[in-house]
N, C-alpha and C. Protein backbone atom coordinates (compact mmCIF):
# COMPACT_ATOMS: atom_id res chain seq x y z
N UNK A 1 0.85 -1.19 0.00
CA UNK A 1 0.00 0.00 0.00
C UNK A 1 0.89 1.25 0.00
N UNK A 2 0.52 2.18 -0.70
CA UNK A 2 1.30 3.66 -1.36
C UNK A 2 1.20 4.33 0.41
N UNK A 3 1.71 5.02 0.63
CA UNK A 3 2.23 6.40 2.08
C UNK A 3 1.51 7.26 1.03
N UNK A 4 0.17 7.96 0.91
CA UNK A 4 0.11 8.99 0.39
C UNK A 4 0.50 10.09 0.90
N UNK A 5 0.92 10.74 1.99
CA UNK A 5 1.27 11.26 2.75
C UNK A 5 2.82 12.00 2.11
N UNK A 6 3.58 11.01 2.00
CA UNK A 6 4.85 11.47 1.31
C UNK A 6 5.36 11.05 -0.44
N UNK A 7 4.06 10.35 -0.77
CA UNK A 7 3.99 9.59 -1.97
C UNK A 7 3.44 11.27 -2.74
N UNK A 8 4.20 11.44 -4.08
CA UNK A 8 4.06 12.45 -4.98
C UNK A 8 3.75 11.29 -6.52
N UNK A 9 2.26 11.89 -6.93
CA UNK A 9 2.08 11.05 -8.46
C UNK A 9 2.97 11.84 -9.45
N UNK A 10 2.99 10.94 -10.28
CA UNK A 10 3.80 11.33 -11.64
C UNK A 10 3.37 12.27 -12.01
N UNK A 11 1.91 12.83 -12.21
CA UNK A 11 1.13 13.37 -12.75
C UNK A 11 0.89 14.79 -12.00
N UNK A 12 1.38 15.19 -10.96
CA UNK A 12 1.02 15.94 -10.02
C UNK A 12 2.70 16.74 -10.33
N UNK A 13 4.21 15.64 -10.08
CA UNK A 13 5.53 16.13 -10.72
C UNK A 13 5.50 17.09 -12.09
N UNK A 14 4.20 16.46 -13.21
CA UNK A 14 4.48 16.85 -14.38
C UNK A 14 4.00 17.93 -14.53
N UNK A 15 2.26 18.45 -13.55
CA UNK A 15 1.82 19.03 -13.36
C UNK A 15 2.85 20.86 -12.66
N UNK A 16 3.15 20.06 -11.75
CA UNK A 16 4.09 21.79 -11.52
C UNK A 16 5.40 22.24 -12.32
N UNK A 17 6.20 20.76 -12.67
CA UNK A 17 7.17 21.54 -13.20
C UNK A 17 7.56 21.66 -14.81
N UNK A 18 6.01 21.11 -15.62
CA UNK A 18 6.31 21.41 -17.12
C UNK A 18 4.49 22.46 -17.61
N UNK A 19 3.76 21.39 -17.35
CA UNK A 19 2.56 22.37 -17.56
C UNK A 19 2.10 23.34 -17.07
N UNK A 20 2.37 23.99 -15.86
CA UNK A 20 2.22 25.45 -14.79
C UNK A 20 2.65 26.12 -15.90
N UNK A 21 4.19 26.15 -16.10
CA UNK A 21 4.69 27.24 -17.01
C UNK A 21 4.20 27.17 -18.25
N UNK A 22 3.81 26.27 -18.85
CA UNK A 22 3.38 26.29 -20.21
C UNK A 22 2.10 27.02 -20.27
N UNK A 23 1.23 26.73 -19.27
CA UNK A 23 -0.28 27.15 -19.67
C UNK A 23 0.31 28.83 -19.00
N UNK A 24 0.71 29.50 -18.32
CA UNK A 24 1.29 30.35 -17.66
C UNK A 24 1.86 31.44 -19.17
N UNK A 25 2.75 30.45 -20.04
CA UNK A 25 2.89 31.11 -21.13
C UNK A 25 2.01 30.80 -21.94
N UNK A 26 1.33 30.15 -22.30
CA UNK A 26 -0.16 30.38 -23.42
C UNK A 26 -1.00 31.15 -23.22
N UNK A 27 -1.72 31.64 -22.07
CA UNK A 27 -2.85 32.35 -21.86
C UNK A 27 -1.65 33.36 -20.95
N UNK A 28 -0.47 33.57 -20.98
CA UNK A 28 -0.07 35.14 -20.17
C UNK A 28 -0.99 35.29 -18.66
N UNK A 29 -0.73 34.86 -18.31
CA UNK A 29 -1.33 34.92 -16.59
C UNK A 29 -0.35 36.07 -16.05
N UNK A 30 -0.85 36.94 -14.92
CA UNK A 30 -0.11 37.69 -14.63
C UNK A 30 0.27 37.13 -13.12
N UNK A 31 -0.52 36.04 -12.42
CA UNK A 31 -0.36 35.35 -11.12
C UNK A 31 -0.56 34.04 -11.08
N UNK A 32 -0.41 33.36 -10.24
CA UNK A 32 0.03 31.47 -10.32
C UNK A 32 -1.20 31.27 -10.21
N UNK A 33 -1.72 31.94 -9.67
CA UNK A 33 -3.43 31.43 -8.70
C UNK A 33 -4.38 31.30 -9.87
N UNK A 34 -4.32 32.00 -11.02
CA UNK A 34 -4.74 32.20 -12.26
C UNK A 34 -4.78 31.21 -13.41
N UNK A 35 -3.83 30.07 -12.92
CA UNK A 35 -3.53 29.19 -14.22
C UNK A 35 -4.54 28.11 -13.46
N UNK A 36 -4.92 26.98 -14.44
CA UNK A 36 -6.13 26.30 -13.97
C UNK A 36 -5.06 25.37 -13.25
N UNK A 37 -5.79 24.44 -12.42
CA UNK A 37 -5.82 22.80 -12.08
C UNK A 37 -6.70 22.15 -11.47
N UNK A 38 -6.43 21.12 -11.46
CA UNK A 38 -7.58 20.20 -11.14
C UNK A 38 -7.61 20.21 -9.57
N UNK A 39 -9.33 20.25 -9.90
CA UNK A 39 -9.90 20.93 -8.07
C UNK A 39 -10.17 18.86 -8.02
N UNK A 40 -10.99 18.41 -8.57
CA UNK A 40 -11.33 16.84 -7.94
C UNK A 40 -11.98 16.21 -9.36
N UNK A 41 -12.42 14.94 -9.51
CA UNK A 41 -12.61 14.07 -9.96
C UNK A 41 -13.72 13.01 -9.33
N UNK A 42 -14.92 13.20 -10.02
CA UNK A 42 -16.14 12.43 -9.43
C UNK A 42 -16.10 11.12 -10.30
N UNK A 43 -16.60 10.19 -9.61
CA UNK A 43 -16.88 9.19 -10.21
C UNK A 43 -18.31 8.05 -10.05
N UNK A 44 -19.10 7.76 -10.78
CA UNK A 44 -20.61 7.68 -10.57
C UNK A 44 -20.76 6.25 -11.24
N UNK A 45 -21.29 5.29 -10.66
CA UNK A 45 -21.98 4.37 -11.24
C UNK A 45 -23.44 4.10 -10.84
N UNK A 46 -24.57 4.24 -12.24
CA UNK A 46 -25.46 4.12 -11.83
C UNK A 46 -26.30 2.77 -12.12
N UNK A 47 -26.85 2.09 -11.04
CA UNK A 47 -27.12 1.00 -11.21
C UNK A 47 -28.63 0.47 -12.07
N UNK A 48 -29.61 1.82 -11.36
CA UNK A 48 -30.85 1.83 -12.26
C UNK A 48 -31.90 0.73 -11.94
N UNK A 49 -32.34 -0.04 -13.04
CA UNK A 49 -33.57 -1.05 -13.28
C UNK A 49 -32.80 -1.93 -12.42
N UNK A 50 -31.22 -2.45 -12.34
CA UNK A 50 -30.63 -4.00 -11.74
C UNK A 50 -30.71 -3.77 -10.30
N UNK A 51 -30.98 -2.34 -9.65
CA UNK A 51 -30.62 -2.10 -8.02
C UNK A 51 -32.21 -2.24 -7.54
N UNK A 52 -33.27 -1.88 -9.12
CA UNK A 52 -34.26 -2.13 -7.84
C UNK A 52 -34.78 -3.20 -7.98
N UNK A 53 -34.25 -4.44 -9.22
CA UNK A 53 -35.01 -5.60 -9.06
C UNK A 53 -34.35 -6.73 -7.58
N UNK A 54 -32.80 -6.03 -7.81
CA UNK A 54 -31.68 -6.85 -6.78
C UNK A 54 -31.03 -5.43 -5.84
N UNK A 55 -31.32 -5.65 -4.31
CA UNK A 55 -30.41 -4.69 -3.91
C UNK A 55 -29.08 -4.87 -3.90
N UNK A 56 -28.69 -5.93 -4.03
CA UNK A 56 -27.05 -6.14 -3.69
C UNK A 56 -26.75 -6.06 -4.93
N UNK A 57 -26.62 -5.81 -5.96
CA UNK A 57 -26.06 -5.01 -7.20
C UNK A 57 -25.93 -3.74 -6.88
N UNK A 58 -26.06 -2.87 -5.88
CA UNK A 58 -25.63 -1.49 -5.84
C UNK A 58 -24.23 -1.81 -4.86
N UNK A 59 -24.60 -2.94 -4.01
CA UNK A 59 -23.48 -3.28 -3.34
C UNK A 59 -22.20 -3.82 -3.73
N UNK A 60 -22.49 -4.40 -5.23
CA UNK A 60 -21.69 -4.99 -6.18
C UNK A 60 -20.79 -3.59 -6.80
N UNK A 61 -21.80 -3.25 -6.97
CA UNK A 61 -20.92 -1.73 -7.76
C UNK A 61 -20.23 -0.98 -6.96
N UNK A 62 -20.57 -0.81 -5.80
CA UNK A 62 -20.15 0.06 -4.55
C UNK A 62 -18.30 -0.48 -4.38
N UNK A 63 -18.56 -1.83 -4.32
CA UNK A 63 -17.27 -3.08 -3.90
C UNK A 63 -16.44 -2.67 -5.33
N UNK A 64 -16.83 -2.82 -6.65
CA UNK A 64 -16.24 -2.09 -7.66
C UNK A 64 -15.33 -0.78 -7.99
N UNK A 65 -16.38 0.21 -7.63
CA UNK A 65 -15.80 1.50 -7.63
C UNK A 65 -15.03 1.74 -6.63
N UNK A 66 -15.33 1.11 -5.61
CA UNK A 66 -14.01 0.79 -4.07
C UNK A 66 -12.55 0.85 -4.93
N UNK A 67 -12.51 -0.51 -5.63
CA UNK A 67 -11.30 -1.39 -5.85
C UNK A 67 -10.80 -0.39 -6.99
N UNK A 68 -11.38 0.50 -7.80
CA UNK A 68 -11.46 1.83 -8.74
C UNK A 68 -10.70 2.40 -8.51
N UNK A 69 -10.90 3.24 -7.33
CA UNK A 69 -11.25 4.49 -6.57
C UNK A 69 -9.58 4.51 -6.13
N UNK A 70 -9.78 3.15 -5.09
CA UNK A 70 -8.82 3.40 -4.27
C UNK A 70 -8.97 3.90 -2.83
N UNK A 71 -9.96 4.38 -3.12
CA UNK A 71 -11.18 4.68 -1.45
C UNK A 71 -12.51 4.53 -1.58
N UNK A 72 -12.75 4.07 -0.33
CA UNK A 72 -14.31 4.06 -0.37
C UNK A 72 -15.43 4.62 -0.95
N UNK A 73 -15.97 3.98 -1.57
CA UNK A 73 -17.22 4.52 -2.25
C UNK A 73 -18.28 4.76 -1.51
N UNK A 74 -19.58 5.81 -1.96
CA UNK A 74 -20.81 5.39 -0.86
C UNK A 74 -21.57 5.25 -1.75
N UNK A 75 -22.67 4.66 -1.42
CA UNK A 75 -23.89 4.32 -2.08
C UNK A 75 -24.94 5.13 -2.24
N UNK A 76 -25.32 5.44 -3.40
CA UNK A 76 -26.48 6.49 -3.28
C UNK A 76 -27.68 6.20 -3.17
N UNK A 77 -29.08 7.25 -2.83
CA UNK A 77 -30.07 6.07 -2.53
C UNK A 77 -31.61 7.31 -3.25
N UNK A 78 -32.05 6.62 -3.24
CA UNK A 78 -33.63 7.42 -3.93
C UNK A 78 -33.86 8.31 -3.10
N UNK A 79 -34.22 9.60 -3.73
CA UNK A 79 -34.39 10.54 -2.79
C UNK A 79 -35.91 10.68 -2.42
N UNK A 80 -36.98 10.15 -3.29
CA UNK A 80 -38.34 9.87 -3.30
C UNK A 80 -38.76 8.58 -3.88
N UNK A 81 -39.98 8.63 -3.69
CA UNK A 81 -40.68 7.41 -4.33
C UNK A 81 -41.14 7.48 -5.48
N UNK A 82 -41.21 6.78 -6.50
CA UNK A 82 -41.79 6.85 -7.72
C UNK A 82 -42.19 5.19 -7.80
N UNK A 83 -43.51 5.27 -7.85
CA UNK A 83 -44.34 4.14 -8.07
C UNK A 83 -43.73 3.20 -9.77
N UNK A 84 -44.22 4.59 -10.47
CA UNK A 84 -44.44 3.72 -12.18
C UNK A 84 -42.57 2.92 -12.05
N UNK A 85 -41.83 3.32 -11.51
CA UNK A 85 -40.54 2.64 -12.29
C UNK A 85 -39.96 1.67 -10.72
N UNK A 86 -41.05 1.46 -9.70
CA UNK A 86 -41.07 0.61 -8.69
C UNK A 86 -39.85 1.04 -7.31
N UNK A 87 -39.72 2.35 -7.33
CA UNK A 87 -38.69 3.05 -6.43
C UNK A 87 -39.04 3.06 -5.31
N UNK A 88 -38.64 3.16 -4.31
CA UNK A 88 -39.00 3.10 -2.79
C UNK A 88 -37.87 4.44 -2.29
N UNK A 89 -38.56 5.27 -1.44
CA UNK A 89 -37.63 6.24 -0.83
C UNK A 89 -36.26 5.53 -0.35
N UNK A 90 -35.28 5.85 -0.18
CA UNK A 90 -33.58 5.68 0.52
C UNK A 90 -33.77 3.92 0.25
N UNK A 91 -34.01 3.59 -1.38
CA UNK A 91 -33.51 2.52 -2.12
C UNK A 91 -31.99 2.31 -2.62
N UNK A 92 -31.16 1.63 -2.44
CA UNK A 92 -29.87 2.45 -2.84
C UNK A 92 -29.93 1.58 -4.69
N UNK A 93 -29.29 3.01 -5.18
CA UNK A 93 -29.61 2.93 -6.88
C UNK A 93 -28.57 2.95 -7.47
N UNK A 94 -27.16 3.46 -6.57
CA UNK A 94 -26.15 3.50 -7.65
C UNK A 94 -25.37 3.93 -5.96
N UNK A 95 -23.98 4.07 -7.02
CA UNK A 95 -22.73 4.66 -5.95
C UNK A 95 -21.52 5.53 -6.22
N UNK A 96 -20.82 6.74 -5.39
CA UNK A 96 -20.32 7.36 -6.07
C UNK A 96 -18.81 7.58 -5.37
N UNK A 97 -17.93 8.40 -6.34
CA UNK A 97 -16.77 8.51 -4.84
C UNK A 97 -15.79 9.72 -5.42
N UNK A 98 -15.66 10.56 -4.36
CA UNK A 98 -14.64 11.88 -4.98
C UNK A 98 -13.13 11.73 -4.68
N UNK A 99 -12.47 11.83 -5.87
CA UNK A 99 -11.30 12.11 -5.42
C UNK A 99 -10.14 13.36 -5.30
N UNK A 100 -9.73 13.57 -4.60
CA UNK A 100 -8.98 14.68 -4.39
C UNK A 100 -7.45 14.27 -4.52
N UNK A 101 -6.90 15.57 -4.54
CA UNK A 101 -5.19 15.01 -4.09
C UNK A 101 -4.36 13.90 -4.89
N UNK A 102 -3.59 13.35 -4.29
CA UNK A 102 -2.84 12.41 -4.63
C UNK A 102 -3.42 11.23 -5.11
N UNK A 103 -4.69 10.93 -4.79
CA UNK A 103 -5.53 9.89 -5.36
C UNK A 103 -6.36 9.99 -6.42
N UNK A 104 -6.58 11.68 -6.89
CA UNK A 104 -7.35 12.06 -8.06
C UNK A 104 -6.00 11.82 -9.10
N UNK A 105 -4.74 12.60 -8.68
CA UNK A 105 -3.82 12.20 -10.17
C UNK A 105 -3.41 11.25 -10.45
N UNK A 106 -3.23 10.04 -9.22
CA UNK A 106 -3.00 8.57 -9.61
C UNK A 106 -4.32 7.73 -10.39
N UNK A 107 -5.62 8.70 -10.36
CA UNK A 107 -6.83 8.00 -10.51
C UNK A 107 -6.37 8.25 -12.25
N UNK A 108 -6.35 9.98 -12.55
CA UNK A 108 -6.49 10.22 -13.97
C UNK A 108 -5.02 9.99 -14.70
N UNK A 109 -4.18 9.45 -14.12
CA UNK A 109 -2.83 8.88 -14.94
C UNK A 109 -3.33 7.48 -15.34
N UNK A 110 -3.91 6.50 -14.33
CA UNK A 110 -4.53 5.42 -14.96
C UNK A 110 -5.65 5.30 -16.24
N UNK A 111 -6.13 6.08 -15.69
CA UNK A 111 -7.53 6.59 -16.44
C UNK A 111 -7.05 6.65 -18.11
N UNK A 112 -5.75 7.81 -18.25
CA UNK A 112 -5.02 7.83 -19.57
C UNK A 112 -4.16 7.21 -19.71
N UNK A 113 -3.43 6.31 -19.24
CA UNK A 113 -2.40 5.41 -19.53
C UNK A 113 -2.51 3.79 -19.50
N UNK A 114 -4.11 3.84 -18.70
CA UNK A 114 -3.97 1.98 -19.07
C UNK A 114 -5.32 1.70 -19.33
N UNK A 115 -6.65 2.37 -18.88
CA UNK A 115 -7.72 2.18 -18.90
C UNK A 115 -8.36 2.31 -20.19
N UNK A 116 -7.92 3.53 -21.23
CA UNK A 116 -8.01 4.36 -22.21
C UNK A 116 -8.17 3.54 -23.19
N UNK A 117 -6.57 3.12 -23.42
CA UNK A 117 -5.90 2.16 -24.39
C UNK A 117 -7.28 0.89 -24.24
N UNK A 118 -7.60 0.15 -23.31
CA UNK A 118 -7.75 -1.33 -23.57
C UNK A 118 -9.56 -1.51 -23.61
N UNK A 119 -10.28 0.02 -23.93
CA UNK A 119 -11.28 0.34 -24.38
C UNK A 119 -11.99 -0.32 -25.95
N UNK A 120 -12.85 -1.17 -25.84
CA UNK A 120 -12.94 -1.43 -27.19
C UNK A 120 -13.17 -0.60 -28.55
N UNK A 121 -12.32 -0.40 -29.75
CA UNK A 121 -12.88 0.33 -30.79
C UNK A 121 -12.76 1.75 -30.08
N UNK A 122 -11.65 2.13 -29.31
CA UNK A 122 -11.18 3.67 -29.08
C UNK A 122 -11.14 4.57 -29.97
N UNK A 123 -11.19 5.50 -30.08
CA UNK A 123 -10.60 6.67 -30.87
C UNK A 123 -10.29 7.74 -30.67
N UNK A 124 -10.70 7.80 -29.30
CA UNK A 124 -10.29 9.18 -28.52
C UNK A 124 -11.88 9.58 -27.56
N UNK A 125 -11.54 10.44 -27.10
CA UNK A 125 -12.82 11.50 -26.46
C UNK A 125 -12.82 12.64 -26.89
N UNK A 126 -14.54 12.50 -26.74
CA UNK A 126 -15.10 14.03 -27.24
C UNK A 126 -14.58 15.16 -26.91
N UNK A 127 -14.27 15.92 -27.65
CA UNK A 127 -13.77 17.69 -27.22
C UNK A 127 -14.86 18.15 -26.96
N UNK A 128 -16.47 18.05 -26.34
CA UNK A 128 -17.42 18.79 -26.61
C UNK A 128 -17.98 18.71 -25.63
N UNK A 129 -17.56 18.19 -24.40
CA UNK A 129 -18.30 17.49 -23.26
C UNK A 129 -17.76 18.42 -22.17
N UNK A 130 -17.31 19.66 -22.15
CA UNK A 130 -17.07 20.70 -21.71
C UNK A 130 -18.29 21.56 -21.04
N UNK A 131 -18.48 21.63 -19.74
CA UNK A 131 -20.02 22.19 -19.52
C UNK A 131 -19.76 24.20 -19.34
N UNK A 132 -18.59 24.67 -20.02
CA UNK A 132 -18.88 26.27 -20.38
C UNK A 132 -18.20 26.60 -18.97
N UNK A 133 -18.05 25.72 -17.85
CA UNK A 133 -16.91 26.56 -16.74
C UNK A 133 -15.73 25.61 -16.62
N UNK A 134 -15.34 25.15 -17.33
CA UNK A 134 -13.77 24.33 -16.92
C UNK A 134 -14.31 22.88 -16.70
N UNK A 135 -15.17 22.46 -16.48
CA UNK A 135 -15.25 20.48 -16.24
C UNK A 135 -15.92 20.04 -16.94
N UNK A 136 -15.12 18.90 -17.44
CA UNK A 136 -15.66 17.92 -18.58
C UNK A 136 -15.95 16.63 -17.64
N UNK A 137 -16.92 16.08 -18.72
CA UNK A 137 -17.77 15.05 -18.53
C UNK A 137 -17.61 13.87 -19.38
N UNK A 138 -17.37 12.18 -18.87
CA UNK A 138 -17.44 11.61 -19.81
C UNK A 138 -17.97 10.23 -19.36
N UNK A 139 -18.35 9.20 -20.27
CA UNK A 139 -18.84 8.03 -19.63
C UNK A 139 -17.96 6.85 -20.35
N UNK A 140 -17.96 5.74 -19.62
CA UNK A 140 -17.54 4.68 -20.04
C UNK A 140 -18.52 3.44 -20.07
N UNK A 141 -18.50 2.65 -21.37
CA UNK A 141 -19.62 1.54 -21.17
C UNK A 141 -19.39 0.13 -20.14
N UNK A 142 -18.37 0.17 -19.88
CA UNK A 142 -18.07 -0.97 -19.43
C UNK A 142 -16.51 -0.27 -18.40
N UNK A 143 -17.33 -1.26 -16.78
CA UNK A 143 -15.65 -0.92 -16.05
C UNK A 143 -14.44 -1.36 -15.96
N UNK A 144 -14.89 -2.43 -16.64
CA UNK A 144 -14.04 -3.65 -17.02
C UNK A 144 -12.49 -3.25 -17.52
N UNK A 145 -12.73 -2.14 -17.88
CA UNK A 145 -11.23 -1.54 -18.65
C UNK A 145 -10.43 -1.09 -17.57
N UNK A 146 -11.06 -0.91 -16.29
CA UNK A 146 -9.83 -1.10 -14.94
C UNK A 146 -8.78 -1.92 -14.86
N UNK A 147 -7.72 -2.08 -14.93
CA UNK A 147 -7.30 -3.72 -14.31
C UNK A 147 -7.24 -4.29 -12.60
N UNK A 148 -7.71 -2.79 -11.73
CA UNK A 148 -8.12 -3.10 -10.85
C UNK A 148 -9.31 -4.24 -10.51
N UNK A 149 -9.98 -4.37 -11.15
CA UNK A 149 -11.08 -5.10 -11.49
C UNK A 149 -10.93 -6.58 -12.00
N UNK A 150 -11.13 -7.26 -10.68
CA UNK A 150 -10.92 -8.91 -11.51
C UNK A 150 -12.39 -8.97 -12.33
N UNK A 151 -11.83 -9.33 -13.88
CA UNK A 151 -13.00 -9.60 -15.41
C UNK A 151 -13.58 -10.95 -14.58
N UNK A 152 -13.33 -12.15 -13.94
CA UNK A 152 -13.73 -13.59 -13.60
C UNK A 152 -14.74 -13.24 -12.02
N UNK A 153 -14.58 -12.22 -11.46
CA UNK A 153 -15.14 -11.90 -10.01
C UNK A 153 -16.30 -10.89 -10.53
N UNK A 154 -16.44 -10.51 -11.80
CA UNK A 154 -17.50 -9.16 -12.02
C UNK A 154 -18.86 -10.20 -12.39
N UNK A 155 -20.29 -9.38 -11.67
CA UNK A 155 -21.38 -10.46 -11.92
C UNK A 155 -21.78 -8.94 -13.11
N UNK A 156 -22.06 -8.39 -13.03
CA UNK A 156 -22.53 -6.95 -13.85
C UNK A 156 -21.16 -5.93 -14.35
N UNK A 157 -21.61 -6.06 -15.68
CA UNK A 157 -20.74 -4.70 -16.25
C UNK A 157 -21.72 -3.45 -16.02
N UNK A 158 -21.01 -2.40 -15.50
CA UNK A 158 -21.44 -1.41 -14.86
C UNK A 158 -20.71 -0.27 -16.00
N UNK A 159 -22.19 0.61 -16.44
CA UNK A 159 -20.72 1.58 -17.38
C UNK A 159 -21.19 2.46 -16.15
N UNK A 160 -20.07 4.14 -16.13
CA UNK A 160 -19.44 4.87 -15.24
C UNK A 160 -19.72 6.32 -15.72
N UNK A 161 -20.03 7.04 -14.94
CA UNK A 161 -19.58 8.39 -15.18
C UNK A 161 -18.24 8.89 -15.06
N UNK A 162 -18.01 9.48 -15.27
CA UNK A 162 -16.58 10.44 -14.40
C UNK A 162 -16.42 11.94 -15.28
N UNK A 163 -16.85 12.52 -13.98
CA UNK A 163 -16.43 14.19 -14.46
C UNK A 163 -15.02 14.80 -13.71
N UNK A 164 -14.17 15.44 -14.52
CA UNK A 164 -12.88 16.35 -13.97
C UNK A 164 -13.22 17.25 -14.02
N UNK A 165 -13.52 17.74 -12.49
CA UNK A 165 -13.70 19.39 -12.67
C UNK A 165 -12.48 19.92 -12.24
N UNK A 166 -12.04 21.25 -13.00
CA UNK A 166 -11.02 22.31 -12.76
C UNK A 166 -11.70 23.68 -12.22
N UNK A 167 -10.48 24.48 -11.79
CA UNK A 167 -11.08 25.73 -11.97
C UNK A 167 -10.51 26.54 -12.75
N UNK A 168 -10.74 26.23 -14.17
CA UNK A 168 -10.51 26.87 -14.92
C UNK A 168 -11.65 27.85 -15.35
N UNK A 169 -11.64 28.93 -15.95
CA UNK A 169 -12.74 29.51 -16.20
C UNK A 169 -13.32 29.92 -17.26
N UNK A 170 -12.59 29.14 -18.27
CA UNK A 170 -13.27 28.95 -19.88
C UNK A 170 -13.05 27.37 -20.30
N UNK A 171 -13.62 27.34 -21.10
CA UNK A 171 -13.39 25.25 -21.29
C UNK A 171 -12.52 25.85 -22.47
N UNK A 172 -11.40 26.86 -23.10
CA UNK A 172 -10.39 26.51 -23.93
C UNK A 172 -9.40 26.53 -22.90
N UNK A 173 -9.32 26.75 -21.62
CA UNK A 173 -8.35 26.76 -20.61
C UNK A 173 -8.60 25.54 -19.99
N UNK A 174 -9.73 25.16 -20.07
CA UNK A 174 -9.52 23.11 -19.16
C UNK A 174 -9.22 22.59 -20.25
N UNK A 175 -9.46 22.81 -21.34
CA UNK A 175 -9.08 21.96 -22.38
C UNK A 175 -7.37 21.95 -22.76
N UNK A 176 -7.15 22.86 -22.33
CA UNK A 176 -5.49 22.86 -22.71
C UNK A 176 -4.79 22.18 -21.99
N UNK A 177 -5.65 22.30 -20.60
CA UNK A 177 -5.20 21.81 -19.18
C UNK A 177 -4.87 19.84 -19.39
N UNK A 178 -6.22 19.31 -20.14
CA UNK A 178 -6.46 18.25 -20.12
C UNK A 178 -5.24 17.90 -21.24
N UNK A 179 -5.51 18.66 -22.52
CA UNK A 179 -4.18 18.52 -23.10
C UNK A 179 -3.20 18.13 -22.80
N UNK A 180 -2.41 18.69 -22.04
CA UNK A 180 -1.30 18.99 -21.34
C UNK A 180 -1.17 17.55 -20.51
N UNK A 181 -1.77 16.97 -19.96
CA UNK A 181 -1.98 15.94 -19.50
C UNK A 181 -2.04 14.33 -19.78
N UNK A 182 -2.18 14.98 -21.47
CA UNK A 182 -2.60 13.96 -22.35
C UNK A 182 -3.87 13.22 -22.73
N UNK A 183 -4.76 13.62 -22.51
CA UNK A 183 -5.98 13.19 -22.72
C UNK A 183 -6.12 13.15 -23.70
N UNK A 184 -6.49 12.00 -24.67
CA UNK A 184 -6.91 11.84 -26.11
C UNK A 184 -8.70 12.24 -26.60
N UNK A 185 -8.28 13.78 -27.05
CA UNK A 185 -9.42 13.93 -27.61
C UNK A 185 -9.26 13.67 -28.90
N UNK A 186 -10.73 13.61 -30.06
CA UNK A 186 -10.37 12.85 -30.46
C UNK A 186 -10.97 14.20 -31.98
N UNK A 187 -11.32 15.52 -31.41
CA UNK A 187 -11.09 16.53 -32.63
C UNK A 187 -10.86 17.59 -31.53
């Protein structure tokens, strides 16, 4: 198990001492506080129709996005009842988990360096999934592209949300950001 404590990601090294100055000289910042980075990294699996026919499929996914994550996940749960689609108030439906720090850049170095690649029929990600203040949004169909994830122990493929929010304050400044990072967009 990693010391996060004194453990520095690759991604966090590359982050201060090649991309600071670069985005610093692209957009002319006149202060450090000014250039974007990444505030956290959400990550969402929603379980849907399988959580309310089976509850322990949210528990399945929960144990998933755990082994993901790298920290604990929590489980999310109905915030009301809705009869027609068979919901029950504080049903749990899905599960989610934030990461910060040292565990968000070890999350999104995997994310682009091993998860990316072994995606079926890749070609990149959308440039368009930008919501107009700095964080992009994207989904995956299947979690399976973890290798955290034993493929022989999974009863449900679960596809995923995951949004990177920055505080950047135009999406051509998270986008450079993500750039910089390597993220394969794919126009």
């Amino acid at each position: 198990m990693l010391d996060l404590e004194t453990y520095v990601p690759r991604l966090k090294v590359l982050y201060k001492e090649s991309i600071r100055p670069a985005l610093r000289e692209e957009f002319s910042y006149t202060n450090d506080m000014q250039i974007p980075r990444l505030d956290k990294i959400v990550l969402n699996i929603g379980c849907g129709a399988e959580a309310v026919r089976d509850t322990k499929k949210a528990k399945s996914a929960q144990q998933d996005l755990t082994s993901i994550a790298g920290q604990k996940a929590v489980v999310t749960k109905a915030k009301k009842s809705i009869a027609a689609f068979r919901v029950r108030e504080d049903m749990p439906l899905g599960t989610k988990v934030t990461l910060r720090g040292a565990r968000m850049y070890e999350f999104l170095d995997r994310l682009i360096t091993v998860a990316m690649p072994r995606i079926r029929d890749f070609r990149g990600v959308s440039s368009k999934s930008f919501d107009g203040g700095g964080n992009y949004a994207m989904g995956l169909k299947e979690h399976i592209v973890f290798p955290e994830v034993d493929f022989d122990k999974v009863d449900e493929v679960w596809g995923m949300d995951i949004i990177i929010c920055t505080n950047a304050s135009t999406d051509a400044e998270a986008k450079r950001l993500m750039k910089h990072f390597n993220m394969p967009f794919n126009n």
